[in-house]
C-alpha atoms as a PDB file:
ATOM      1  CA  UNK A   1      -1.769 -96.606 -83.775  1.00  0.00           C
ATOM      2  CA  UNK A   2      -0.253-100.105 -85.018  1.00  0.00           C
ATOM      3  CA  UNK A   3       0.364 -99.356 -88.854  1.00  0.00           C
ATOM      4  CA  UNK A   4       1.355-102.823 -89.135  1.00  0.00           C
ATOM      5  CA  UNK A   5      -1.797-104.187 -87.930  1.00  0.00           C
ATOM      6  CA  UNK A   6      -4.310-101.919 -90.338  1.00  0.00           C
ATOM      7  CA  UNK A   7      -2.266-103.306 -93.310  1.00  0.00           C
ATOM      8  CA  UNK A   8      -2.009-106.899 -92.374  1.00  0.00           C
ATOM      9  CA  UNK A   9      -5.866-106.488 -92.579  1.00  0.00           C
ATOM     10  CA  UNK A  10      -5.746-104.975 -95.993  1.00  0.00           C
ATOM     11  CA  UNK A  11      -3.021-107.642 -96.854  1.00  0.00           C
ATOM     12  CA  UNK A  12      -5.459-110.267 -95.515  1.00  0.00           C
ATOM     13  CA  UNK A  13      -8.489-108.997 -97.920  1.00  0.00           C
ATOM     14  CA  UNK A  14      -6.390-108.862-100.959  1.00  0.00           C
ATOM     15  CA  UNK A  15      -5.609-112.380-100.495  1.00  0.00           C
ATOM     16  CA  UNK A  16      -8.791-113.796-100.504  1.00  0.00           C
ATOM     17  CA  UNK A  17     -10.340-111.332-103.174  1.00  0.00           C
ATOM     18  CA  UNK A  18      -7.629-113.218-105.390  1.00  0.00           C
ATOM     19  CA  UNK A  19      -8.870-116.323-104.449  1.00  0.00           C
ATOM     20  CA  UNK A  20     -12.119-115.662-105.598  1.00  0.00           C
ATOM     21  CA  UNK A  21     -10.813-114.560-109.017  1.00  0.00           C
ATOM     22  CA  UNK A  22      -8.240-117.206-109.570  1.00  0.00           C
ATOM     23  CA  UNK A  23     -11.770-119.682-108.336  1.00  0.00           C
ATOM     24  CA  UNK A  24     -13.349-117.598-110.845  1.00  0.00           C
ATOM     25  CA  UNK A  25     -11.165-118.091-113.164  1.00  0.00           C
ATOM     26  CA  UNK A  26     -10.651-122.259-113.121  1.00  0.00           C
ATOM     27  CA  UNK A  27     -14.579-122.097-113.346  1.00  0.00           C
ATOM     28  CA  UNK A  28     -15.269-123.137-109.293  1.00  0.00           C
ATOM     29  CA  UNK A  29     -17.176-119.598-109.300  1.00  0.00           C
ATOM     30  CA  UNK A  30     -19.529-119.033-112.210  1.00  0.00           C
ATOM     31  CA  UNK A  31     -22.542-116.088-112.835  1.00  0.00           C
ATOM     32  CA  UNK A  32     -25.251-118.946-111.051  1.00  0.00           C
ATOM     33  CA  UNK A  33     -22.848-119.224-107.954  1.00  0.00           C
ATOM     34  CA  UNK A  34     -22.690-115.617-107.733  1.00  0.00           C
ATOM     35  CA  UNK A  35     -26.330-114.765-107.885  1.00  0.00           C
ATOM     36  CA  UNK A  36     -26.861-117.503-105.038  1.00  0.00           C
ATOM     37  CA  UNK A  37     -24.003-115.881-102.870  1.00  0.00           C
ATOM     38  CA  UNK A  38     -25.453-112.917-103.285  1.00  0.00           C
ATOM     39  CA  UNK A  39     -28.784-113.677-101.754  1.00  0.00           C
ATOM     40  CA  UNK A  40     -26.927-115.805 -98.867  1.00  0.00           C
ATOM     41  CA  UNK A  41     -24.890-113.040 -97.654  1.00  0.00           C
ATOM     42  CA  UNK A  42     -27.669-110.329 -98.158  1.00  0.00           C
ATOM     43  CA  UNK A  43     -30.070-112.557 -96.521  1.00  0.00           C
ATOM     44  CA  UNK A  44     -28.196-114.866 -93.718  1.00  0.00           C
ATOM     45  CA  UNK A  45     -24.980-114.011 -92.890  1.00  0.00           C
ATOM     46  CA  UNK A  46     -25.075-110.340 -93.158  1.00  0.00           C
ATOM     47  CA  UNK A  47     -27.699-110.606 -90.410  1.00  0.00           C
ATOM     48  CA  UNK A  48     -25.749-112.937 -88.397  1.00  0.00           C
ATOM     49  CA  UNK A  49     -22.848-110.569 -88.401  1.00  0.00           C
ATOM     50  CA  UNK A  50     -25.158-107.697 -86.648  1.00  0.00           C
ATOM     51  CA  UNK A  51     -26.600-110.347 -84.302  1.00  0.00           C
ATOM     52  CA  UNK A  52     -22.620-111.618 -83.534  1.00  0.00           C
ATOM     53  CA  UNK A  53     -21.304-108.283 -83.078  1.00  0.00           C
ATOM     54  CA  UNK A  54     -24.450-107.016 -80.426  1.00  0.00           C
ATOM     55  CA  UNK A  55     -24.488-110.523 -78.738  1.00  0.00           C
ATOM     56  CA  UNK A  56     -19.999-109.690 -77.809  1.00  0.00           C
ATOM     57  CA  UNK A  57     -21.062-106.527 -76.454  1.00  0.00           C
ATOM     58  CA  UNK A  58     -20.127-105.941 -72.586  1.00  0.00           C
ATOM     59  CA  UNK A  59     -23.704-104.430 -71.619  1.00  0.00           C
ATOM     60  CA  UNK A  60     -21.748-102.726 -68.634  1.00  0.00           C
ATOM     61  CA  UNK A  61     -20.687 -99.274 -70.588  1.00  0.00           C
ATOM     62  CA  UNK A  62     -22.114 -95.968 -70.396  1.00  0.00           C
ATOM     63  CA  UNK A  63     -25.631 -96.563 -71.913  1.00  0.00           C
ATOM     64  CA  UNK A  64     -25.949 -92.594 -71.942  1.00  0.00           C
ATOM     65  CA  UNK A  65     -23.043 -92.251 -74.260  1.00  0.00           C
ATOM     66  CA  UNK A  66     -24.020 -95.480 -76.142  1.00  0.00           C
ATOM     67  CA  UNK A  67     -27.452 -93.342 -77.104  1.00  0.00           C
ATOM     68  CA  UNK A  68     -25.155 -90.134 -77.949  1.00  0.00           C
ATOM     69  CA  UNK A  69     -23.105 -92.609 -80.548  1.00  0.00           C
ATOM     70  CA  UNK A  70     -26.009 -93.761 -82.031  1.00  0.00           C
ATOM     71  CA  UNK A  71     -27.550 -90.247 -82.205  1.00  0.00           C
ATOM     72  CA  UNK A  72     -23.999 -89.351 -83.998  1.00  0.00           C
ATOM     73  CA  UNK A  73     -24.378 -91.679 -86.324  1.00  0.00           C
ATOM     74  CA  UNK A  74     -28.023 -91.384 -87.143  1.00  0.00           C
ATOM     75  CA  UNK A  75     -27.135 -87.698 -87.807  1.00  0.00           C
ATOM     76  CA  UNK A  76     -24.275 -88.697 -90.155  1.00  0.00           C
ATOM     77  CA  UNK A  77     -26.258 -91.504 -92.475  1.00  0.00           C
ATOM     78  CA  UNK A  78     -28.560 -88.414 -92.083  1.00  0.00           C
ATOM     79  CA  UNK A  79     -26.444 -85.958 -93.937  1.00  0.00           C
ATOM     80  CA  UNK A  80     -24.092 -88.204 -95.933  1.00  0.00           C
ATOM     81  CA  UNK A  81     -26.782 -88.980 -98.530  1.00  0.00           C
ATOM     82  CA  UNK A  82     -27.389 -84.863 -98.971  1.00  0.00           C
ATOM     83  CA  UNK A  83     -23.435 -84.590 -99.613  1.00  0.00           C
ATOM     84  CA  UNK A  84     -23.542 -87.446-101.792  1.00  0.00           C
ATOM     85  CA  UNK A  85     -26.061 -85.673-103.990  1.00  0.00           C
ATOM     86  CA  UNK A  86     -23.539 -82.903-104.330  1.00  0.00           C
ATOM     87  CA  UNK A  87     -20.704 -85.193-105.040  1.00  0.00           C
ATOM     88  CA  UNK A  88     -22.040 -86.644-108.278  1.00  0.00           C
ATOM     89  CA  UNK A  89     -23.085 -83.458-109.452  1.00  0.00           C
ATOM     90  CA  UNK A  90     -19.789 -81.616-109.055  1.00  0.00           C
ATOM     91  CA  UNK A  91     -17.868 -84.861-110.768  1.00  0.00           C
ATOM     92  CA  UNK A  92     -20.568 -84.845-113.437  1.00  0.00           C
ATOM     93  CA  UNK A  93     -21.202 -88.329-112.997  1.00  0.00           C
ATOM     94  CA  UNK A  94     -23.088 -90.371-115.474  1.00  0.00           C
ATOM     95  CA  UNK A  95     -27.024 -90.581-114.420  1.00  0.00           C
ATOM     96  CA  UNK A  96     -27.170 -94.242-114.680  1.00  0.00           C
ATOM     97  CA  UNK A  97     -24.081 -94.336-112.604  1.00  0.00           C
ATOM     98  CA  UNK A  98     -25.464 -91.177-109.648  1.00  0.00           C
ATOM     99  CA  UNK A  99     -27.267 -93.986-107.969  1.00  0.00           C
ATOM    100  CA  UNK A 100     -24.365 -96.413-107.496  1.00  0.00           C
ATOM    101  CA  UNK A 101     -21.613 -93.717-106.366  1.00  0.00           C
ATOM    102  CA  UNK A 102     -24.155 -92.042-103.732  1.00  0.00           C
ATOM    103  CA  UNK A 103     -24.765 -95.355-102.739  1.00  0.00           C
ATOM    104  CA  UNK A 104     -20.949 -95.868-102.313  1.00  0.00           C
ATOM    105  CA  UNK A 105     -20.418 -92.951-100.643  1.00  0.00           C
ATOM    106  CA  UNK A 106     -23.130 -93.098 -97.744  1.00  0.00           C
ATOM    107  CA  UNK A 107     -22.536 -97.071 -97.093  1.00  0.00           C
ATOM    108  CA  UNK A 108     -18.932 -97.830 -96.302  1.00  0.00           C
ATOM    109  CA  UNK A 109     -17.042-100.265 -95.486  1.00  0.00           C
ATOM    110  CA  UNK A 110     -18.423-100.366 -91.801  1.00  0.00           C
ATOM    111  CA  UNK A 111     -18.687-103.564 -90.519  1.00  0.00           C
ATOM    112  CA  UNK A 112     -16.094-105.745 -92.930  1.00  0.00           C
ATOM    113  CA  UNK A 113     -13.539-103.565 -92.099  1.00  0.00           C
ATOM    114  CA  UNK A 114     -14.661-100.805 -89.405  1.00  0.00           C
ATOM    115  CA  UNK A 115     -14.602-103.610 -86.627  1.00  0.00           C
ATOM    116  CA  UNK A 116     -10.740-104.589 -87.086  1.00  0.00           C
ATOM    117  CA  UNK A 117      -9.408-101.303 -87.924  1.00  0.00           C
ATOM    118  CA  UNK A 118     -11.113 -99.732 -84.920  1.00  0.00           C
ATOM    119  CA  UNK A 119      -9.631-102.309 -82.635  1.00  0.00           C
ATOM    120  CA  UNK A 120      -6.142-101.444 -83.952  1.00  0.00           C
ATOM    121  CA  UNK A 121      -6.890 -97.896 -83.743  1.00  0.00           C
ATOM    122  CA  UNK A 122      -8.468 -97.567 -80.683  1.00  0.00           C
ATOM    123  CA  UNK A 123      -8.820-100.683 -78.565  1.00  0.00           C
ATOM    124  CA  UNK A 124     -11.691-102.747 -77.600  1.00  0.00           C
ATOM    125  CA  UNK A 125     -14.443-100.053 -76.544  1.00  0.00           C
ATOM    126  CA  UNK A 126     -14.277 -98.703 -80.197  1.00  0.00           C
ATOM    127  CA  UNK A 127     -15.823-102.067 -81.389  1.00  0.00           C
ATOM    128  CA  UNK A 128     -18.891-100.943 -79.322  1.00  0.00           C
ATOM    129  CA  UNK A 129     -19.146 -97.962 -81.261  1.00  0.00           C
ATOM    130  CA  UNK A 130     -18.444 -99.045 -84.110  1.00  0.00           C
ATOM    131  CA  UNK A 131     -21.394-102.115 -83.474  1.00  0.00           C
ATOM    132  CA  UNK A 132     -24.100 -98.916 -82.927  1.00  0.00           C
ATOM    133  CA  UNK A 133     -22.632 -97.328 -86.391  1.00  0.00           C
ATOM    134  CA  UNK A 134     -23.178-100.715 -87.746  1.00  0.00           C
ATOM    135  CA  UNK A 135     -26.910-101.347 -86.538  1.00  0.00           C
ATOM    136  CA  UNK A 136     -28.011 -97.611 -88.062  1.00  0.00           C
ATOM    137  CA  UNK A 137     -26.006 -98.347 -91.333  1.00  0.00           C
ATOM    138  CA  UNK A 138     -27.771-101.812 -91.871  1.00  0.00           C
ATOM    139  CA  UNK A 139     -31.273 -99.998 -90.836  1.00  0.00           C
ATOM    140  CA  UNK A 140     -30.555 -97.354 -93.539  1.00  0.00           C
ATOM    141  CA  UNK A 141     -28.938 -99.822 -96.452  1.00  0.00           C
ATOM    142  CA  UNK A 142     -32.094-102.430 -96.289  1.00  0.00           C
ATOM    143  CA  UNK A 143     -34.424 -99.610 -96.774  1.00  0.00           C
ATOM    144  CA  UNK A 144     -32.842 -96.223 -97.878  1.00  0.00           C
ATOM    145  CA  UNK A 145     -30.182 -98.131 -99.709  1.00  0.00           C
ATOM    146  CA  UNK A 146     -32.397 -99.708-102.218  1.00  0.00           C
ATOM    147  CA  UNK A 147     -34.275 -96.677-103.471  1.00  0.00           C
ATOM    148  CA  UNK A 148     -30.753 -94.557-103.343  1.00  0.00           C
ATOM    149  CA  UNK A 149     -28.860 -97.723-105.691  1.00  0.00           C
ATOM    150  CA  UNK A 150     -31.884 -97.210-108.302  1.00  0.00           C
ATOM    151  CA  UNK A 151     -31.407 -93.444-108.412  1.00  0.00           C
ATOM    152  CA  UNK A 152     -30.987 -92.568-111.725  1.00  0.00           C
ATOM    153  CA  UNK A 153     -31.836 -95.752-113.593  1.00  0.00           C
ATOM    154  CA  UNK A 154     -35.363 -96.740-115.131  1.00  0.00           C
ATOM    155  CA  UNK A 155     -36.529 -99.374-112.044  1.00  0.00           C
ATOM    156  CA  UNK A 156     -38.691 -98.704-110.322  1.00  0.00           C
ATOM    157  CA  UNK A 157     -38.683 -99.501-106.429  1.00  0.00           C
ATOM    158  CA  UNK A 158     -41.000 -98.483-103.575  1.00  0.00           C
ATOM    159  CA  UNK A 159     -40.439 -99.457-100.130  1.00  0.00           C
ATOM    160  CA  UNK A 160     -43.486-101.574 -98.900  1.00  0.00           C
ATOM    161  CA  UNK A 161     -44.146-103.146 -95.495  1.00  0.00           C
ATOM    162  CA  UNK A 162     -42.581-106.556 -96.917  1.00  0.00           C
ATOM    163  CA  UNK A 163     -39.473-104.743 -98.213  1.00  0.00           C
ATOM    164  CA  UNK A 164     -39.391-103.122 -94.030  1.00  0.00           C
ATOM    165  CA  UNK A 165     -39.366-106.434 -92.865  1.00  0.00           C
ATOM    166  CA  UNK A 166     -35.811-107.638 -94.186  1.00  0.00           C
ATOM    167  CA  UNK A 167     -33.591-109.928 -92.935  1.00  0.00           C
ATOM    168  CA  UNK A 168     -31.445-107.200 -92.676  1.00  0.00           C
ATOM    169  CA  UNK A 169     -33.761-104.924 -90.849  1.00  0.00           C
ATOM    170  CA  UNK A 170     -34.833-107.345 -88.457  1.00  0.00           C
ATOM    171  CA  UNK A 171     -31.692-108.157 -87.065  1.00  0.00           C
ATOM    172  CA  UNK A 172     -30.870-104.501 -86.814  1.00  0.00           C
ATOM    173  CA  UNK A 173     -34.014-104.130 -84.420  1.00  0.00           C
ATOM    174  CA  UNK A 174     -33.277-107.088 -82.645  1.00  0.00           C
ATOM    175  CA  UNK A 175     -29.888-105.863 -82.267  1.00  0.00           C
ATOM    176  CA  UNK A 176     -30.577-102.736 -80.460  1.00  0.00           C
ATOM    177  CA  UNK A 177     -33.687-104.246 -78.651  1.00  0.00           C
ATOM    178  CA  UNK A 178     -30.947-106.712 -77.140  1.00  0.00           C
ATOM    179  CA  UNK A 179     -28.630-103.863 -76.431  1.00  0.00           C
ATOM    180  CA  UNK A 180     -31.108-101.376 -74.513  1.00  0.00           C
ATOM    181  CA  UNK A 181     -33.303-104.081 -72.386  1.00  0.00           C
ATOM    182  CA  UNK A 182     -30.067-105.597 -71.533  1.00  0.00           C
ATOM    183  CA  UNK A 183     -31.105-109.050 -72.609  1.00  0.00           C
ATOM    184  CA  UNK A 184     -28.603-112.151 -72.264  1.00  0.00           C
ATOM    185  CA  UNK A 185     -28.093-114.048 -75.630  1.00  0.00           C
ATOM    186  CA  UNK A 186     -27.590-117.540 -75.004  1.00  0.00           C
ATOM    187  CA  UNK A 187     -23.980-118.908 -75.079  1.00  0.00           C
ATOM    188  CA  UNK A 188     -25.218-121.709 -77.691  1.00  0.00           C
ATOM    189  CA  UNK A 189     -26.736-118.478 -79.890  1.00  0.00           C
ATOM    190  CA  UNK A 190     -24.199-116.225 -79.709  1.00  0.00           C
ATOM    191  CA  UNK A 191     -21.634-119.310 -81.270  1.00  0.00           C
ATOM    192  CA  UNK A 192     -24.023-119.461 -83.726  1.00  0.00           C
ATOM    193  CA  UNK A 193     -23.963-116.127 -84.480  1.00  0.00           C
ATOM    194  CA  UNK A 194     -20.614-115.868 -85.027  1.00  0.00           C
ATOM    195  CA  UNK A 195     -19.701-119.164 -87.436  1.00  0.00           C
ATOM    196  CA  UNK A 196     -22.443-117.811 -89.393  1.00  0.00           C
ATOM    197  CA  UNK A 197     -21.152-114.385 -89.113  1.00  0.00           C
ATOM    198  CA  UNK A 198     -17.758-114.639 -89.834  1.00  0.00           C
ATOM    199  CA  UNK A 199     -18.092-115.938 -93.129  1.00  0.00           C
ATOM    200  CA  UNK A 200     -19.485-112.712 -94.190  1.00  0.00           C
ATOM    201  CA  UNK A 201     -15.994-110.425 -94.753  1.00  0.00           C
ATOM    202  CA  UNK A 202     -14.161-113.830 -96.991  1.00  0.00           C
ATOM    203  CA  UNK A 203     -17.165-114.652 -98.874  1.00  0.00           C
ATOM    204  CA  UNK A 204     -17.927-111.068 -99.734  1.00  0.00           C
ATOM    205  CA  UNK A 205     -14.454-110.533-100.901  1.00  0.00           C
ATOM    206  CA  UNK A 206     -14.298-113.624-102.928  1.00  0.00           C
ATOM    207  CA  UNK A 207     -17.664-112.517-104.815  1.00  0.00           C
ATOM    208  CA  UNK A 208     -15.633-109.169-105.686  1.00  0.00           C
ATOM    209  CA  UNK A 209     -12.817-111.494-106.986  1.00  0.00           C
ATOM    210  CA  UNK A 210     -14.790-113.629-108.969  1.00  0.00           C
ATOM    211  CA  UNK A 211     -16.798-109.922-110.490  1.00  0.00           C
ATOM    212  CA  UNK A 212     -13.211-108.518-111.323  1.00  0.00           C
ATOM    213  CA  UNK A 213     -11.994-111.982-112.826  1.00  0.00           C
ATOM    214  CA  UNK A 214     -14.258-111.357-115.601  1.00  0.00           C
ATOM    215  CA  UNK A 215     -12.604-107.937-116.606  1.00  0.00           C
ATOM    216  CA  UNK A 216      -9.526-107.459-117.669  1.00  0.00           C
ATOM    217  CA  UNK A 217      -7.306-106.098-115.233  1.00  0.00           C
ATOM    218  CA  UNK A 218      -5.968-103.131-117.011  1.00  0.00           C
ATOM    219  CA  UNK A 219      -9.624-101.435-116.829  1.00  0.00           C
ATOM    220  CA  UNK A 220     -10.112-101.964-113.309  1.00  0.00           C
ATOM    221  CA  UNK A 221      -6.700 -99.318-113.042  1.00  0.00           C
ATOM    222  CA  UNK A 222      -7.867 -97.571-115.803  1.00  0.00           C
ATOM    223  CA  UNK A 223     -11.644 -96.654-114.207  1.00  0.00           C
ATOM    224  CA  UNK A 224      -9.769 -92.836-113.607  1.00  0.00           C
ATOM    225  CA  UNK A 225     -13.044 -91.446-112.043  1.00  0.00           C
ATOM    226  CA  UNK A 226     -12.658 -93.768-109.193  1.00  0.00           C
ATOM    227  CA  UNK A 227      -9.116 -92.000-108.214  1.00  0.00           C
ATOM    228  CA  UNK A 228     -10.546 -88.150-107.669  1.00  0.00           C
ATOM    229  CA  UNK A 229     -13.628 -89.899-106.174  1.00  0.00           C
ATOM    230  CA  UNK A 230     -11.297 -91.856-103.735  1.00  0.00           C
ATOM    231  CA  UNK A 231      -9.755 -88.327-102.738  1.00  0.00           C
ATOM    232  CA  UNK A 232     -12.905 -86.967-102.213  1.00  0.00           C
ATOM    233  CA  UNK A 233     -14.844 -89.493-100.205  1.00  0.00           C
ATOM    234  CA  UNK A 234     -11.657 -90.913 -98.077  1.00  0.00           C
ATOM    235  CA  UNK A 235      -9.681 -87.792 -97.452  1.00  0.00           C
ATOM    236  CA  UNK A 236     -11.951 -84.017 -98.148  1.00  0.00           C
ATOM    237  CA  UNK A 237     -15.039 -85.428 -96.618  1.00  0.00           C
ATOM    238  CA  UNK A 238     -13.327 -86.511 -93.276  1.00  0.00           C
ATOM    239  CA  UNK A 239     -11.138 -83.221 -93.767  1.00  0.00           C
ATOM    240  CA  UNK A 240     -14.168 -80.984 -93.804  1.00  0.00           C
ATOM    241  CA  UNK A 241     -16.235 -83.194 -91.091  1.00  0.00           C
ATOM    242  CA  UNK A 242     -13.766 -82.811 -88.104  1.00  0.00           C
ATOM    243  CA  UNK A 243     -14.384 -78.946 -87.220  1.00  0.00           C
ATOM    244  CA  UNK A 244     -18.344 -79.934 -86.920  1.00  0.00           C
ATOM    245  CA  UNK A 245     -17.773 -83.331 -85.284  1.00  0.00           C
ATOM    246  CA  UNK A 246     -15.474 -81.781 -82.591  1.00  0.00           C
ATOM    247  CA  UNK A 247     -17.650 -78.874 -82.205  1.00  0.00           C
ATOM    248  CA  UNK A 248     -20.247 -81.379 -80.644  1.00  0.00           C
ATOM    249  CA  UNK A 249     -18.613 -84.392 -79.832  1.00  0.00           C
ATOM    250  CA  UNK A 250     -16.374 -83.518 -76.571  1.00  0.00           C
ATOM    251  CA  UNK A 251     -15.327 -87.319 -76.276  1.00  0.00           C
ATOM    252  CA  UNK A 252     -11.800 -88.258 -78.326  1.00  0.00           C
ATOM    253  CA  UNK A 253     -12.836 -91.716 -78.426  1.00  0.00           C
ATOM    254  CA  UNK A 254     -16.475 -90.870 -80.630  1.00  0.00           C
ATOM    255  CA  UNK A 255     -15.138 -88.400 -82.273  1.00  0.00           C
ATOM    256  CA  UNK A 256     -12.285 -90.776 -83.873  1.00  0.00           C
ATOM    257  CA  UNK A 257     -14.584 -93.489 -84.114  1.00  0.00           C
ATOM    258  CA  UNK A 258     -17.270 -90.975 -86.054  1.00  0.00           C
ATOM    259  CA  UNK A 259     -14.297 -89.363 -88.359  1.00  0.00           C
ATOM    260  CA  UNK A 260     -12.520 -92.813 -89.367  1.00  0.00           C
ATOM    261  CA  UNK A 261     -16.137 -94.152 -90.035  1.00  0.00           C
ATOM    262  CA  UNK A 262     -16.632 -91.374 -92.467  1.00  0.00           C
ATOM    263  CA  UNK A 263     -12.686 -92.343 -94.212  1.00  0.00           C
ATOM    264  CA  UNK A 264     -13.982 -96.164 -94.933  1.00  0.00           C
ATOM    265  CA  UNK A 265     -13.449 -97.151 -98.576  1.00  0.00           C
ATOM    266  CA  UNK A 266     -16.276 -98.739-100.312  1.00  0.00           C
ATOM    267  CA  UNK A 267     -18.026-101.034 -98.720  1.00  0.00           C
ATOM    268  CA  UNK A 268     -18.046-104.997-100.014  1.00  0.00           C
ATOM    269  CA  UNK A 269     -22.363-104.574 -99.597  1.00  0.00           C
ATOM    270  CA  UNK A 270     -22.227-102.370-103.221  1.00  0.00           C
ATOM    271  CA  UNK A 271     -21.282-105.123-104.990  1.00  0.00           C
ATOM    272  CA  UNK A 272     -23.826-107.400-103.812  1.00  0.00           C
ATOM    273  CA  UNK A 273     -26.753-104.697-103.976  1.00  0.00           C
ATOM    274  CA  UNK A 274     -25.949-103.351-107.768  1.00  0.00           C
ATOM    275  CA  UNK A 275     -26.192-107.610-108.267  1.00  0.00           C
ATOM    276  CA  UNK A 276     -29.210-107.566-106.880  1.00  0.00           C
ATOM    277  CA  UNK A 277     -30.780-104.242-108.634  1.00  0.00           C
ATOM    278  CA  UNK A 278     -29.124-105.226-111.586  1.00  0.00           C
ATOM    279  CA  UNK A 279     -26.692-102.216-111.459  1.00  0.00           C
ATOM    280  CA  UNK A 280     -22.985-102.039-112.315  1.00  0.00           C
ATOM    281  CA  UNK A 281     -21.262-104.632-110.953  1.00  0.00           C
ATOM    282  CA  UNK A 282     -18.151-103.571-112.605  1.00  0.00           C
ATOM    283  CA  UNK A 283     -18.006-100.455-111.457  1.00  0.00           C
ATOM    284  CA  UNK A 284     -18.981-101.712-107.849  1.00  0.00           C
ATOM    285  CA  UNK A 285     -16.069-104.183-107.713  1.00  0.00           C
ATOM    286  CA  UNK A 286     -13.402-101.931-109.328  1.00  0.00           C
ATOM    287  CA  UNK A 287     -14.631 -99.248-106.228  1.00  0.00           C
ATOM    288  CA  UNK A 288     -14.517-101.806-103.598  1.00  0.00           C
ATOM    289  CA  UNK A 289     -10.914-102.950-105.230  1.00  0.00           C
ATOM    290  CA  UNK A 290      -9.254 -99.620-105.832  1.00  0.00           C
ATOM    291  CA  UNK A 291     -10.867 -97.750-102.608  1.00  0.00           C
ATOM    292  CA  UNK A 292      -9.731-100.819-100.608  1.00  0.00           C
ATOM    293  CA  UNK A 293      -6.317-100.282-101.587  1.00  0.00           C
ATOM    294  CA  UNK A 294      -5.690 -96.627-101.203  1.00  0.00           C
ATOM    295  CA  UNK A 295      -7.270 -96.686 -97.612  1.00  0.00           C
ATOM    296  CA  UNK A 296      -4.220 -98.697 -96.281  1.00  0.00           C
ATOM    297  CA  UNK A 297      -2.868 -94.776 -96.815  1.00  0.00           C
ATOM    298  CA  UNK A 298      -5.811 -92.271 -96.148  1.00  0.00           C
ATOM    299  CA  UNK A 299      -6.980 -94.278 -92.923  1.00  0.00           C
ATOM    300  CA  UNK A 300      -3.498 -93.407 -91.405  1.00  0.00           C
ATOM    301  CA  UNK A 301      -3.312 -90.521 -93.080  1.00  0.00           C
ATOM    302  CA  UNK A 302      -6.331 -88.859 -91.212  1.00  0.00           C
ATOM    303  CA  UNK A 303      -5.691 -90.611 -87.723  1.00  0.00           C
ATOM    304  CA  UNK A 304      -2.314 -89.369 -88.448  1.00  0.00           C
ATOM    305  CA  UNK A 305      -3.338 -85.776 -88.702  1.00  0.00           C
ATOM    306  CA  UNK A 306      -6.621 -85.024 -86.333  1.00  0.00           C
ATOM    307  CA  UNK A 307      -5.955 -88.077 -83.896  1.00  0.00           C
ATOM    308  CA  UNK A 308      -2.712 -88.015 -83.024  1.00  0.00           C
END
């Protein structure tokens, strides 16, 4: 694995979550700007990523093993909520705050992140997994996502037919649809895609900067649940998963793809879903921040000990 290239990334995500604090901070980036990014990532770009990412895909790979991944991960967003559920109890988390860290701990940093850091882990056929993780975890965040963020708080949130029909969701479909039927996304499309896409990852981090510029920094080191939580989520889940992964996953490359999905930090989307729930943004950021930063040594940490 290429160290160097995992924390170049990390490096690279730092840099641009300052910039949206220091834009933050000479008033470019107010509250109104942030609301509106909110909705355009959640809404446009998000869904452009998933439609990128399915639209680079060589369609000339094992489409048997392409189901098993996204079996694999269907079972894992499956049981991670369940563990979750234990999580805040044994941590005694707040109740207004279960919602938010079950919600972190289910939907990680995936896509952001999981498409570069696969690539240096594992080479290019580990972005292909990682794009089937992806489609299940943006299926799961659009609709169980929303009632899991409100756990534990007073709103009250159903999932109707209108709430199914997401832009989030619907790219998901769409993105699997064009996988399976082997359908051929037009060159002019798939460019599309991908300006819109990309600004997804820079955007995202430069709402987190401009949430943390308006704490002061000492708290955002000083949140001490985060730390344990960090341990738990990024090193003792992943610990504890690799004896039942390898059990039933006789391929190295799913099984490291599977067990270094499960040691993503945070991922940038609880920032912009406790914005949109009106849930603790604070706490979101600081997660995202702190999570972030201590992965550039538990993501090497586990690769170092189960897949080397």
């Amino acid at each position: 694995m290429n160290i160097n290239v995992v924390i170049n990334q990390m490096v690279q995500l730092f840099l641009i979550l300052g910039l949206g604090y220091f834009l933050n901070k000479i008033k470019i980036f107010d509250d109104i700007l942030n609301q509106k990014l909110n909705k355009l990532l959640l809404n446009v770009t998000t869904p452009a990523l998933v439609l990128a990412s399915v639209s680079s895909i060589k369609q000339n790979s094992n489409t048997n093993e392409a189901l098993f991944v996204l079996l694999v991960s269907i079972i894992i967003f499956t049981l991670l909520p369940i563990i979750s559920f234990a999580l805040v109890k044994i941590m005694r988390i707040p109740r207004h705050q279960r919602g938010l860290y079950m919600f972190m701990t289910v939907f990680s940093n995936v896509g952001f992140m999981g498409f570069p850091v696969m690539k240096a882990i594992f080479g290019n056929e580990a972005v292909f997994y990682t794009s089937m993780f992806n489609m299940i975890f943006n299926i799961w965040v659009f609709t169980f996502g929303i009632m899991l963020i409100n756990y534990g708080t007073s709103n009250k949130v159903s999932l109707s037919p209108k709430s199914l029909l997401s832009p989030g969701i619907i790219s998901s479909i769409i993105a699997i649809i064009i996988y399976f039927l082997r359908i051929p996304v037009h060159p002019i499309l798939k460019s599309s895609f991908d300006m819109v896409g990309n600004i997804t990852t820079p955007v995202a981090m430069m709402l987190i900067g401009s949430t943390l510029a308006k704490l002061n920094l000492k708290e955002v080191f000083t949140e001490l649940r985060i730390y344990p939580y960090t341990i738990i989520k990024q090193i003792l889940i992943p610990l504890v998963s690799y004896p039942i992964l390898r059990y039933f996953i006789a391929s190295p490359l799913v099984l490291g793809v599977a067990l270094i999905n499960l040691a993503m930090p945070v991922g940038n989307i609880a920032v912009l879903f406790a914005n949109q729930y009106d849930g603790d943004v604070e706490l979101a950021a600081k997660s995202v921040f702190i999570t972030t930063l201590l992965s550039v040594f538990t993501i090497p940490l586990i690769v170092a000990i189960f897949l080397t």
